[in-house]
N, C-alpha and C. Protein backbone atom coordinates (compact mmCIF):
# COMPACT_ATOMS: atom_id res chain seq x y z
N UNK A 1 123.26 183.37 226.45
CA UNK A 1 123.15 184.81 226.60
C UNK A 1 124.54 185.42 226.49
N UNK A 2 124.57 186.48 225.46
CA UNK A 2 126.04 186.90 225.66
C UNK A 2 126.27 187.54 226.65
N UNK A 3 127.29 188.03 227.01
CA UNK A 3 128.21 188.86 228.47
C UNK A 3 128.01 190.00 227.55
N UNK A 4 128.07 191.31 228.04
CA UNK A 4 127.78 192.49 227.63
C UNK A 4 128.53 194.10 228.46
N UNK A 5 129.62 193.22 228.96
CA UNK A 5 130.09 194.54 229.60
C UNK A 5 130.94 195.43 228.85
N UNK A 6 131.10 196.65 229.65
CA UNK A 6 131.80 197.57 228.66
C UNK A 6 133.43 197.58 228.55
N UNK A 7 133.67 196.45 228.37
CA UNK A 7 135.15 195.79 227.85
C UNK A 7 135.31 195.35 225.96
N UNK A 8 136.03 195.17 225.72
CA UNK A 8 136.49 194.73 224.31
C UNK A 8 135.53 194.16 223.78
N UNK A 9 134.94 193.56 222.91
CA UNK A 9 133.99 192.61 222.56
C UNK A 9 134.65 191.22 222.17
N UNK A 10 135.83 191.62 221.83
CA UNK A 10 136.97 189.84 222.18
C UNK A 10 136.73 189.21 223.59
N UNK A 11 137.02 190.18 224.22
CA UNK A 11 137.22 189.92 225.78
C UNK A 11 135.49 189.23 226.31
N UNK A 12 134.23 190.21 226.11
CA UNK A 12 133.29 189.65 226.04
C UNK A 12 133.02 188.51 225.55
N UNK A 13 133.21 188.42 224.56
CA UNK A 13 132.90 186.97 223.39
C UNK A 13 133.71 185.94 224.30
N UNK A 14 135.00 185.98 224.75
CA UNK A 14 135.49 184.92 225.92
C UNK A 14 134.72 184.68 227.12
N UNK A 15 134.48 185.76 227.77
CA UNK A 15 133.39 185.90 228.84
C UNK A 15 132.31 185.12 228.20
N UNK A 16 131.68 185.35 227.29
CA UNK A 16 130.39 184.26 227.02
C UNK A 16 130.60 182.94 226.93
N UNK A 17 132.28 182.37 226.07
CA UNK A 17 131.74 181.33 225.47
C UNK A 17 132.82 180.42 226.29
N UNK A 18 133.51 181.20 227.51
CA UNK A 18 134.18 179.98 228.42
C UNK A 18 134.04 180.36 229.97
N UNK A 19 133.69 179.25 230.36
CA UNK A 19 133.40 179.19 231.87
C UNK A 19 134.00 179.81 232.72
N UNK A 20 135.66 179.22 232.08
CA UNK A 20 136.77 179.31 232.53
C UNK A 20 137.08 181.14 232.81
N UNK A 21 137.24 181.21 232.28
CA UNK A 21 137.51 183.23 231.44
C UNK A 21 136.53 183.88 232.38
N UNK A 22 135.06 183.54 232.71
CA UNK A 22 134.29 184.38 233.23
C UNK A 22 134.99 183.89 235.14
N UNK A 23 135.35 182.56 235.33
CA UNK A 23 135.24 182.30 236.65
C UNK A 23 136.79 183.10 236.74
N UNK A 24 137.80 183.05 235.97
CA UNK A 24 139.01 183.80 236.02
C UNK A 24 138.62 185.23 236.46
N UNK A 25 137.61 186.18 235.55
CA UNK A 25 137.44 187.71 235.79
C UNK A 25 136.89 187.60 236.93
N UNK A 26 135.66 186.70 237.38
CA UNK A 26 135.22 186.91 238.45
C UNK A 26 136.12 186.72 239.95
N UNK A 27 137.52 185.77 240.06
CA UNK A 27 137.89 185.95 240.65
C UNK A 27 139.35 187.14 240.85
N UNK A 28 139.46 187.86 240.07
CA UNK A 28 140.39 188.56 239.79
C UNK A 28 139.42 190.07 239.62
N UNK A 29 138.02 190.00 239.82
CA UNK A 29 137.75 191.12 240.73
C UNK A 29 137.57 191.56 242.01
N UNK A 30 138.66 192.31 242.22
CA UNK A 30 138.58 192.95 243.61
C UNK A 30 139.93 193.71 243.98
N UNK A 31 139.94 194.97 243.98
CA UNK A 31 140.59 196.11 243.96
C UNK A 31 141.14 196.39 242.74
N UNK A 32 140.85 196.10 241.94
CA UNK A 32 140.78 196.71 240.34
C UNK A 32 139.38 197.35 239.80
N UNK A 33 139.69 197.89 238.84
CA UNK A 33 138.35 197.74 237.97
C UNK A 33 137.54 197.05 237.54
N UNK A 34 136.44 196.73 237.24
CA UNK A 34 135.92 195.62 236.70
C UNK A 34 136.29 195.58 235.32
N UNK A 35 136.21 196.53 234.86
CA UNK A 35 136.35 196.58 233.33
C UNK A 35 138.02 195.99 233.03
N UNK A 36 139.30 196.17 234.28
CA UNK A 36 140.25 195.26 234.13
C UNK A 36 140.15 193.94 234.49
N UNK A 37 139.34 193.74 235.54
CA UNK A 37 139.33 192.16 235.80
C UNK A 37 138.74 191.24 235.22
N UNK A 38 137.67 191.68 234.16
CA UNK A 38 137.16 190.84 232.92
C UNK A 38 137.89 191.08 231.88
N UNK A 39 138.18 191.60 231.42
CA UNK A 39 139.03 191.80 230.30
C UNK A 39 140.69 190.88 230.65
N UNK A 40 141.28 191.00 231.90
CA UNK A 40 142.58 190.16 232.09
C UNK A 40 142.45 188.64 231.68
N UNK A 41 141.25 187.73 231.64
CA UNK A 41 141.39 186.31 231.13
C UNK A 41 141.74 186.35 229.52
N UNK A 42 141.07 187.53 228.75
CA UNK A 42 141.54 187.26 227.36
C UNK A 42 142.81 188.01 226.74
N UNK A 43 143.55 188.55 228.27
CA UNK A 43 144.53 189.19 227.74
C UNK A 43 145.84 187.72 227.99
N UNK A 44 145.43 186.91 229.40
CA UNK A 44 145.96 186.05 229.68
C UNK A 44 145.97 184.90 228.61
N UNK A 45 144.64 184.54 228.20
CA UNK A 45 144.85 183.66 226.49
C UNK A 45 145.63 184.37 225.80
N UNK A 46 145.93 185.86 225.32
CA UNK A 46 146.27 186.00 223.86
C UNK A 46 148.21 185.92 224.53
N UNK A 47 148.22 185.99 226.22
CA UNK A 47 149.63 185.68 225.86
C UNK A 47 150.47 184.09 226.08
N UNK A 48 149.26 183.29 226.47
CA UNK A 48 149.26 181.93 226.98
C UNK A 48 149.48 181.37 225.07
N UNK A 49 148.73 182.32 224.07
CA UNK A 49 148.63 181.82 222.53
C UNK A 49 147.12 180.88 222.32
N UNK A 50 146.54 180.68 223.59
CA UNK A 50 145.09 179.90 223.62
C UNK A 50 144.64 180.54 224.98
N UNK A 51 142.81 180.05 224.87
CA UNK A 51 142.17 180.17 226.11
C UNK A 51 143.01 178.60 227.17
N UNK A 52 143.49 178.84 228.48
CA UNK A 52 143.96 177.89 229.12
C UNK A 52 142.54 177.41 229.66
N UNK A 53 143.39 176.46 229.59
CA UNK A 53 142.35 175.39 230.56
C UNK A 53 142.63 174.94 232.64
N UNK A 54 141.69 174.73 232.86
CA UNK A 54 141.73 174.17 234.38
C UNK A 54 142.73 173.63 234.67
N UNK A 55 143.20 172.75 233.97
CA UNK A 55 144.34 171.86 234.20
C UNK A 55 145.53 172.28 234.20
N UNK A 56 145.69 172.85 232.74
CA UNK A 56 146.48 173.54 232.35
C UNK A 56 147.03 174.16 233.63
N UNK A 57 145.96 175.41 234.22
CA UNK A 57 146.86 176.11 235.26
C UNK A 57 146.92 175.54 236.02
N UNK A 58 146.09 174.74 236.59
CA UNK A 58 146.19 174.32 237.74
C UNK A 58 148.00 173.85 237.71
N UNK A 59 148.59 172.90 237.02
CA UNK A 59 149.57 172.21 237.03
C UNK A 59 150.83 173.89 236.29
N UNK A 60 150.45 174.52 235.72
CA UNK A 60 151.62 175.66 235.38
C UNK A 60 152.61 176.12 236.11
N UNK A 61 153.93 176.16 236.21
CA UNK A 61 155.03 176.44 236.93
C UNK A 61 154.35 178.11 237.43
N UNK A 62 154.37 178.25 238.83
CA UNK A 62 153.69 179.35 239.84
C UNK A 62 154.53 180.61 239.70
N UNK A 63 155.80 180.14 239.18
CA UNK A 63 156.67 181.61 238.97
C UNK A 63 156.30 181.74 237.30
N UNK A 64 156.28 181.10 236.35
CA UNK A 64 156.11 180.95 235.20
C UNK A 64 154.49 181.98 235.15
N UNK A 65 153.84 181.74 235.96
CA UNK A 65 151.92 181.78 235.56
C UNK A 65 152.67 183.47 236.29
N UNK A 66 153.07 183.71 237.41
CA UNK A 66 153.02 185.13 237.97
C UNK A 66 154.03 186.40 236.93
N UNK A 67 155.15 185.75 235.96
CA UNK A 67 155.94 185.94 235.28
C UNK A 67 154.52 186.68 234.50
N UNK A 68 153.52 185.77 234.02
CA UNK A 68 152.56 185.95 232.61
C UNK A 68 151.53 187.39 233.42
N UNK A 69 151.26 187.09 234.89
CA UNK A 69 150.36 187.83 235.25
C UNK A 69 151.17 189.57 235.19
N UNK A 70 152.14 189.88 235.59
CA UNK A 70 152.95 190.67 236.06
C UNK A 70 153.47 191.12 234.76
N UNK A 71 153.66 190.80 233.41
CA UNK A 71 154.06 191.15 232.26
C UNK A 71 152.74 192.78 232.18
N UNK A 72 153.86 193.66 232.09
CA UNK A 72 153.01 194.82 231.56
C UNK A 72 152.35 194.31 230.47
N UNK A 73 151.14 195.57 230.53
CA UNK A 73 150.76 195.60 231.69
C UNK A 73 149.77 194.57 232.46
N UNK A 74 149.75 194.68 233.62
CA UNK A 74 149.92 193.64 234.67
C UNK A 74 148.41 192.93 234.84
N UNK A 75 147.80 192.15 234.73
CA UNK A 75 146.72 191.26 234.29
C UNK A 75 146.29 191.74 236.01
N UNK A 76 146.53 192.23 237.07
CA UNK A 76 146.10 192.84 238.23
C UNK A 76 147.24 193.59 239.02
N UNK A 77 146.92 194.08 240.15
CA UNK A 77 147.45 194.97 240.75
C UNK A 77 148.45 194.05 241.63
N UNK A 78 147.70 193.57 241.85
CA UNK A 78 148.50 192.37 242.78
C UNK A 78 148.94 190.71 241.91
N UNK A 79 149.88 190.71 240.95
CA UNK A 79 150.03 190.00 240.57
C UNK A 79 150.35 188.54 241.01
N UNK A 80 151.33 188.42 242.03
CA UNK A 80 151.60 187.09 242.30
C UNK A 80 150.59 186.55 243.23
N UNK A 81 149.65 187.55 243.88
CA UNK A 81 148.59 186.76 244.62
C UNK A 81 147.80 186.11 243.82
N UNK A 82 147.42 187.39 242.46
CA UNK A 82 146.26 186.50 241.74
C UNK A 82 146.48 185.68 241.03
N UNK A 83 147.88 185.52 240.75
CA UNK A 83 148.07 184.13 239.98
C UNK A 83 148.30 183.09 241.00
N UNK A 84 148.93 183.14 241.99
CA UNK A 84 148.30 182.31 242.58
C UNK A 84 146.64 181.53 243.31
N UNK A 85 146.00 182.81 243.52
CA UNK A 85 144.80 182.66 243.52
C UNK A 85 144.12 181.72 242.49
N UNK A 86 144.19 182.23 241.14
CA UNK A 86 143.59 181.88 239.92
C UNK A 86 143.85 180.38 239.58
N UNK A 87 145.29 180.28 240.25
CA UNK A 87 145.45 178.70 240.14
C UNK A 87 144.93 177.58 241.10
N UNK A 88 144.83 178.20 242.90
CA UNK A 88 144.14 177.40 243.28
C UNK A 88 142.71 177.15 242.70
N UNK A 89 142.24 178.06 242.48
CA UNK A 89 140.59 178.38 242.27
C UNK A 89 140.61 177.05 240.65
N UNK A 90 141.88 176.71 239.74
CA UNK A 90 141.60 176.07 238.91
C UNK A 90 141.87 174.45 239.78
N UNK A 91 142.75 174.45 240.49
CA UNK A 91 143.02 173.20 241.14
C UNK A 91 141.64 172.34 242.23
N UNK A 92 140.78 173.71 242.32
CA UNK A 92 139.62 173.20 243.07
C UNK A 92 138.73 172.26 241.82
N UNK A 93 138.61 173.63 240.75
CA UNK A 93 138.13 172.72 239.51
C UNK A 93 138.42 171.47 239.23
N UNK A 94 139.65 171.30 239.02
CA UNK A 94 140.02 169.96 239.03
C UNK A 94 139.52 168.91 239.73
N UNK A 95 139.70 169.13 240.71
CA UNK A 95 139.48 168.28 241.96
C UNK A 95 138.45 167.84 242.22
N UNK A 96 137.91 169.28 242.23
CA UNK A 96 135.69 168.54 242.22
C UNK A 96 135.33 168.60 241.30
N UNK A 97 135.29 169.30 240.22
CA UNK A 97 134.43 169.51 239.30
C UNK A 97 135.16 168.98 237.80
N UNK A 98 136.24 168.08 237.70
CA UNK A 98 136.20 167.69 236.57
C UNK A 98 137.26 168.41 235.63
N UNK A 99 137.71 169.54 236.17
CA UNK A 99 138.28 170.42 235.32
C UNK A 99 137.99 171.58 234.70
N UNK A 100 136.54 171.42 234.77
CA UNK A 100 135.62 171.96 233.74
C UNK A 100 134.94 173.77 234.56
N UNK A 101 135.09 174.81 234.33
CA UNK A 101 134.42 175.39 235.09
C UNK A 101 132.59 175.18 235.42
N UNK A 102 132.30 174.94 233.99
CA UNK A 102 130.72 175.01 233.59
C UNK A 102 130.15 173.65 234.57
N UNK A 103 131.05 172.85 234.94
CA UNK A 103 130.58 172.28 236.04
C UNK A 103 130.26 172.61 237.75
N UNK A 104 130.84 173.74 237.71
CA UNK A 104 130.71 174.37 239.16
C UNK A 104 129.03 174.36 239.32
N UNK A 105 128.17 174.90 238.04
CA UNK A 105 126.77 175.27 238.30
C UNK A 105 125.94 174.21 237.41
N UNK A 106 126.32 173.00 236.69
CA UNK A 106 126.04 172.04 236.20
C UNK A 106 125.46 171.07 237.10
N UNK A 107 124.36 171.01 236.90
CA UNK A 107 123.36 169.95 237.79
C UNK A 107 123.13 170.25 239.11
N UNK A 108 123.33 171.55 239.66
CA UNK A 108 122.92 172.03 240.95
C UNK A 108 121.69 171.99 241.14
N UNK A 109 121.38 171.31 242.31
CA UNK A 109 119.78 171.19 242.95
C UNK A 109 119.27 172.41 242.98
N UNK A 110 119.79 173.11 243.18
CA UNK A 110 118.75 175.40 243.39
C UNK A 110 119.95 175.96 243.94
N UNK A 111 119.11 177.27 244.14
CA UNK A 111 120.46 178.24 243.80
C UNK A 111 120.84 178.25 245.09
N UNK A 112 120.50 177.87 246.20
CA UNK A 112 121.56 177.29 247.91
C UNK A 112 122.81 176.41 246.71
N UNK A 113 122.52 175.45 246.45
CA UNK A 113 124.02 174.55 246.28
C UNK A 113 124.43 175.11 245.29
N UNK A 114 123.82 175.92 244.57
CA UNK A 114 124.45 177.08 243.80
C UNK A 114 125.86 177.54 244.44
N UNK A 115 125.64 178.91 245.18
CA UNK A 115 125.69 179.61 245.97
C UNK A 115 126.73 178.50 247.12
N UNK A 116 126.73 177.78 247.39
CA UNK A 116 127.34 176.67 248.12
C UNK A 116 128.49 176.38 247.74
N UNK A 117 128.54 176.25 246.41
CA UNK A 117 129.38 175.53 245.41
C UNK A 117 130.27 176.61 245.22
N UNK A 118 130.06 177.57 244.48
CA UNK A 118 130.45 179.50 244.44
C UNK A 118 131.34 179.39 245.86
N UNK A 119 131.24 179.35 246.89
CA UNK A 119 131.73 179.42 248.09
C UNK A 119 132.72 178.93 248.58
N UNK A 120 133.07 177.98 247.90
CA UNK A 120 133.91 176.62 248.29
C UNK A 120 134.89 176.98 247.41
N UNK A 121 134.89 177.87 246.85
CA UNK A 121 136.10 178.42 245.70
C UNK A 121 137.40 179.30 246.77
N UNK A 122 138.90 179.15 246.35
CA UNK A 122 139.40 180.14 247.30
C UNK A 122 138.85 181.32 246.79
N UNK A 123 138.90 182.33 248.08
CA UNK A 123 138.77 183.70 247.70
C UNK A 123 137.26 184.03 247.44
N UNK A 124 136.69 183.44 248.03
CA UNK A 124 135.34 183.17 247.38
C UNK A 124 134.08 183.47 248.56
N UNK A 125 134.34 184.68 249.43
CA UNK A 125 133.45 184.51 250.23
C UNK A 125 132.11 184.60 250.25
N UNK A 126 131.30 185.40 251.22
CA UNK A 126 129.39 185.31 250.75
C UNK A 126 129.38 186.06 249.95
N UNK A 127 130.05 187.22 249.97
CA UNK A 127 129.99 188.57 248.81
C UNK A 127 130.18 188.09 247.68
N UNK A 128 130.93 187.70 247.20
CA UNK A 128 131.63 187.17 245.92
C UNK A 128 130.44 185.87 245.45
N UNK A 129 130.13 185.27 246.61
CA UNK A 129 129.80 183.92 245.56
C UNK A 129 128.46 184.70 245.39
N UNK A 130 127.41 185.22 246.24
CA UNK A 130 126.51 186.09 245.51
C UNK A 130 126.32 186.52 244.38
N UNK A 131 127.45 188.09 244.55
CA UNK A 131 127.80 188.15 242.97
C UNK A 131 127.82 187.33 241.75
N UNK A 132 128.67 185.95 242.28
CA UNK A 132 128.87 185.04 241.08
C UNK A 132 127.19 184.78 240.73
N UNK A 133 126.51 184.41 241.80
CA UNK A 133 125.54 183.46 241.29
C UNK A 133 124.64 184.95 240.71
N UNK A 134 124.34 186.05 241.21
CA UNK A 134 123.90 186.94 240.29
C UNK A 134 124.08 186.96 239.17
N UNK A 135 125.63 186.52 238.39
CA UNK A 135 126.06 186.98 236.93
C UNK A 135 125.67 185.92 236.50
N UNK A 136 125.58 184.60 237.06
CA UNK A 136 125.37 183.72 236.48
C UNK A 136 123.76 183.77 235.78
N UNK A 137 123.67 183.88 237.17
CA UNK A 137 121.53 183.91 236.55
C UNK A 137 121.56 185.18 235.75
N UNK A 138 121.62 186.46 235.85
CA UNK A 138 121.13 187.63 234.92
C UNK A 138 122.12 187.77 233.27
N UNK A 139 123.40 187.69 233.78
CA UNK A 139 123.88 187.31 232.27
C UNK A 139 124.13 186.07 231.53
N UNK A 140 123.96 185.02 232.41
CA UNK A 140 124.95 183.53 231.71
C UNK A 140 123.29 182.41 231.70
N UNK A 141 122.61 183.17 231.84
CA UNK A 141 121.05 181.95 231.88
C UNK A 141 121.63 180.68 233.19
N UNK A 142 121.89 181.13 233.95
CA UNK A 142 122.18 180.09 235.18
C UNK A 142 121.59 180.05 236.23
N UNK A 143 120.29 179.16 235.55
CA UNK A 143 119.05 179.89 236.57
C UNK A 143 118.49 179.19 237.58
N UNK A 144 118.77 177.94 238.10
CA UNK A 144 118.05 177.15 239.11
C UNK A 144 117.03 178.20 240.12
N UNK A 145 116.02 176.99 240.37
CA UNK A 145 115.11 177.50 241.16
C UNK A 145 115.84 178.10 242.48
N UNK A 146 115.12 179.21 243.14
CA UNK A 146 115.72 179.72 244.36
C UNK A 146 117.47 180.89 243.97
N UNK A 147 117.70 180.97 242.76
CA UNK A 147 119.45 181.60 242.25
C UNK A 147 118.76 183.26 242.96
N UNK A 148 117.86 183.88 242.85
CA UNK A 148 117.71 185.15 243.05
C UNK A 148 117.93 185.32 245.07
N UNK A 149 117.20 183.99 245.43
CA UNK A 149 117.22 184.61 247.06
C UNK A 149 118.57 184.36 247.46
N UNK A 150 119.39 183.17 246.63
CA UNK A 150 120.67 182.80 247.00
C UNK A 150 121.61 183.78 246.99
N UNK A 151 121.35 184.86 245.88
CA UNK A 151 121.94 186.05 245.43
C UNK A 151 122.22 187.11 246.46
N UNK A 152 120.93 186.90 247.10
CA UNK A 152 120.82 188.29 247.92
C UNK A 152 120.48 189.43 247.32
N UNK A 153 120.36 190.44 247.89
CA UNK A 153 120.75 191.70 247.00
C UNK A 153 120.53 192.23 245.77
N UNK A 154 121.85 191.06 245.44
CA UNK A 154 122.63 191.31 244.34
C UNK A 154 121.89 190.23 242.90
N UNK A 155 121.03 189.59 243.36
CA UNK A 155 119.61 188.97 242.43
C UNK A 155 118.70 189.91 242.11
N UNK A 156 118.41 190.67 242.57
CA UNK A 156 117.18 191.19 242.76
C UNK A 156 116.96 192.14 241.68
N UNK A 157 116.11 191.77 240.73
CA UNK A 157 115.44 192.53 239.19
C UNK A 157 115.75 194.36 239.55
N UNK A 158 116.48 194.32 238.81
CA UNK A 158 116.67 195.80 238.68
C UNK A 158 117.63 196.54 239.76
N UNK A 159 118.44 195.66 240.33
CA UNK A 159 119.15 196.11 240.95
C UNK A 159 120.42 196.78 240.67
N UNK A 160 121.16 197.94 241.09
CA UNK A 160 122.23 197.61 240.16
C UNK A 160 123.62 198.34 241.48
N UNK A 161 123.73 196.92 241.51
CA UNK A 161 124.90 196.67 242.48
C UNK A 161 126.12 195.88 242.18
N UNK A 162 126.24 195.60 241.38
CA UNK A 162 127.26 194.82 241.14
C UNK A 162 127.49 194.20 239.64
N UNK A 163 128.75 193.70 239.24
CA UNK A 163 128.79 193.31 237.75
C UNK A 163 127.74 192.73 237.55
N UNK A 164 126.76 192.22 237.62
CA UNK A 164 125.89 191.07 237.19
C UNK A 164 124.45 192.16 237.08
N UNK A 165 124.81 193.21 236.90
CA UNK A 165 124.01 194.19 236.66
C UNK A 165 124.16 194.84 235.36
N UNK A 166 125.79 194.99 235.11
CA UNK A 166 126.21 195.80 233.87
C UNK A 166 126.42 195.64 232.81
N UNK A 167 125.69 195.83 232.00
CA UNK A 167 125.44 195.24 230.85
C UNK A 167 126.02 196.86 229.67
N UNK A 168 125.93 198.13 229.98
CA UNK A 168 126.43 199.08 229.00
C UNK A 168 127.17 200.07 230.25
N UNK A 169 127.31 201.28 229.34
CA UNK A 169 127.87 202.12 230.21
C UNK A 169 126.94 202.76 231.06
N UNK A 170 125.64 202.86 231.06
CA UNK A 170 124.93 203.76 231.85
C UNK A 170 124.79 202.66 233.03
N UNK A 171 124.33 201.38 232.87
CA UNK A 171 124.69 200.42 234.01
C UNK A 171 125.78 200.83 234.56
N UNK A 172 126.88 200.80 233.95
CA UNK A 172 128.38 200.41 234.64
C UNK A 172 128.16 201.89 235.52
N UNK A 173 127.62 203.11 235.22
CA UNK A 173 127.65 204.18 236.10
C UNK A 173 127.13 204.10 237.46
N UNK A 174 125.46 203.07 237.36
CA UNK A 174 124.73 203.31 238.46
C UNK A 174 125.29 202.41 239.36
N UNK A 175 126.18 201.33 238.72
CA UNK A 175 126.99 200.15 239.65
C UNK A 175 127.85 200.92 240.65
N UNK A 176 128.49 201.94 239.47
CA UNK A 176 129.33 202.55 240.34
C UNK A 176 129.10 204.12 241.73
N UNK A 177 128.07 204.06 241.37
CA UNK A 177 127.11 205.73 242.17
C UNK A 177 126.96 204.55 243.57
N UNK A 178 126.25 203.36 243.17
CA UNK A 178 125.64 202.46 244.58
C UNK A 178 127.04 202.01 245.07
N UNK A 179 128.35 201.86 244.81
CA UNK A 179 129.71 201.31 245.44
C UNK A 179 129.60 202.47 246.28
N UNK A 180 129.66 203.78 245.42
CA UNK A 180 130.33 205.22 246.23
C UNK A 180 129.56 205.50 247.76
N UNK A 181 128.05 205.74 247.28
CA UNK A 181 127.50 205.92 248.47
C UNK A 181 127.78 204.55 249.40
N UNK A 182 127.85 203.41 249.08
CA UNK A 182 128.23 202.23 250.25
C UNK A 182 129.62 202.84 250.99
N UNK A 183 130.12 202.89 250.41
CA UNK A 183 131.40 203.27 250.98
C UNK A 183 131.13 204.72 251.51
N UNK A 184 130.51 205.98 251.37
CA UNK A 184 130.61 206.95 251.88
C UNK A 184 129.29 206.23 253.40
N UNK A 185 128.79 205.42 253.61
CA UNK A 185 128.06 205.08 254.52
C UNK A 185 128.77 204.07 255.77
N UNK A 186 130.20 203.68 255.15
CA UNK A 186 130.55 202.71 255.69
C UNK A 186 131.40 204.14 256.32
N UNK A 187 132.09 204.91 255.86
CA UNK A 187 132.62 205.84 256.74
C UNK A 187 131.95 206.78 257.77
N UNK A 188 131.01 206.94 257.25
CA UNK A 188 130.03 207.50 258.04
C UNK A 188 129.78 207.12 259.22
């Protein structure tokens, strides 16, 4: 299934066809835009000269990788966290999963060790791995039995709460109307 958000269609086409790139945007959203935090993995290939690999960062000199993040303009707001972030999150890869991102959701019993697995990522709390496992099942066909209740929420057919909802711009609006009122409720 391709990725379909309202970013570049380079940037998309990476989002579809590497693990890596989508688990990068997904963790490099949060206090940016979405439309910057998916789009920063294929800005990070075109200045890396390739899509990197797990390994790759995992092992990349940490001032070297924050040097690449922090190059205007700045692949996030907070650069040296998220490159550091981005690198533990590849060093976990390594470690359990082979290297490989597409192994994080590769041979999962249902969407609990889904959702389990999502979790165990830094930076990766219930919110986030939700999300993940939402994008996974509605855009990436990552569907084990049980991925919608694991989701929460943020599974649920026709919902539109979060990236794993947005597929054009009229999505990306109602994603963003349901953030506003959350937040005008949380002040409330």
């Amino acid at each position: 299934m391709p990725i379909t958000l309202p970013i570049a269609d380079e940037a998309n086409e990476l989002l579809t066809t590497d693990p890596l790139a989508l688990l990068i945007g997904m963790t490099l959203d949060q206090q940016i835009p979405l439309e910057k935090a998916f789009s920063s993995p294929y800005v990070l290939a075109q200045r890396l000269g390739h899509p990197p690999t797990a390994a790759e960062l995992a092992v990349h000199d940490p001032e070297a990788l924050v040097a690449i993040f922090a190059k205007p303009p700045a692949l996030h707001r907070f650069p040296k966290a998220m490159a550091g972030r981005v690198q533990e999150v590849c060093r976990v890869l390594v470690e359990r999963f082979g290297g490989d991102a597409a192994n994080l959701w590769a041979g999962v019993e249902d969407g609990a060790d889904l959702l389990q697995r999502a979790a165990s990522l830094p930076g990766f709390g219930k919110q986030k791995a939700q999300i993940f496992v939402a994008l996974l099942g509605k855009q990436y066909g990552v569907t084990p039995a049980g991925w919608r209740e694991a989701a929460g929420a943020y599974g649920a057919e026709g919902a539109y709460k979060s990236v794993a909802d947005i597929v054009d711009d009229g999505s990306l609006a109602r994603v963003r109307a349901y953030k506003k009122e959350m937040k005008a409720a949380a002040k409330g």
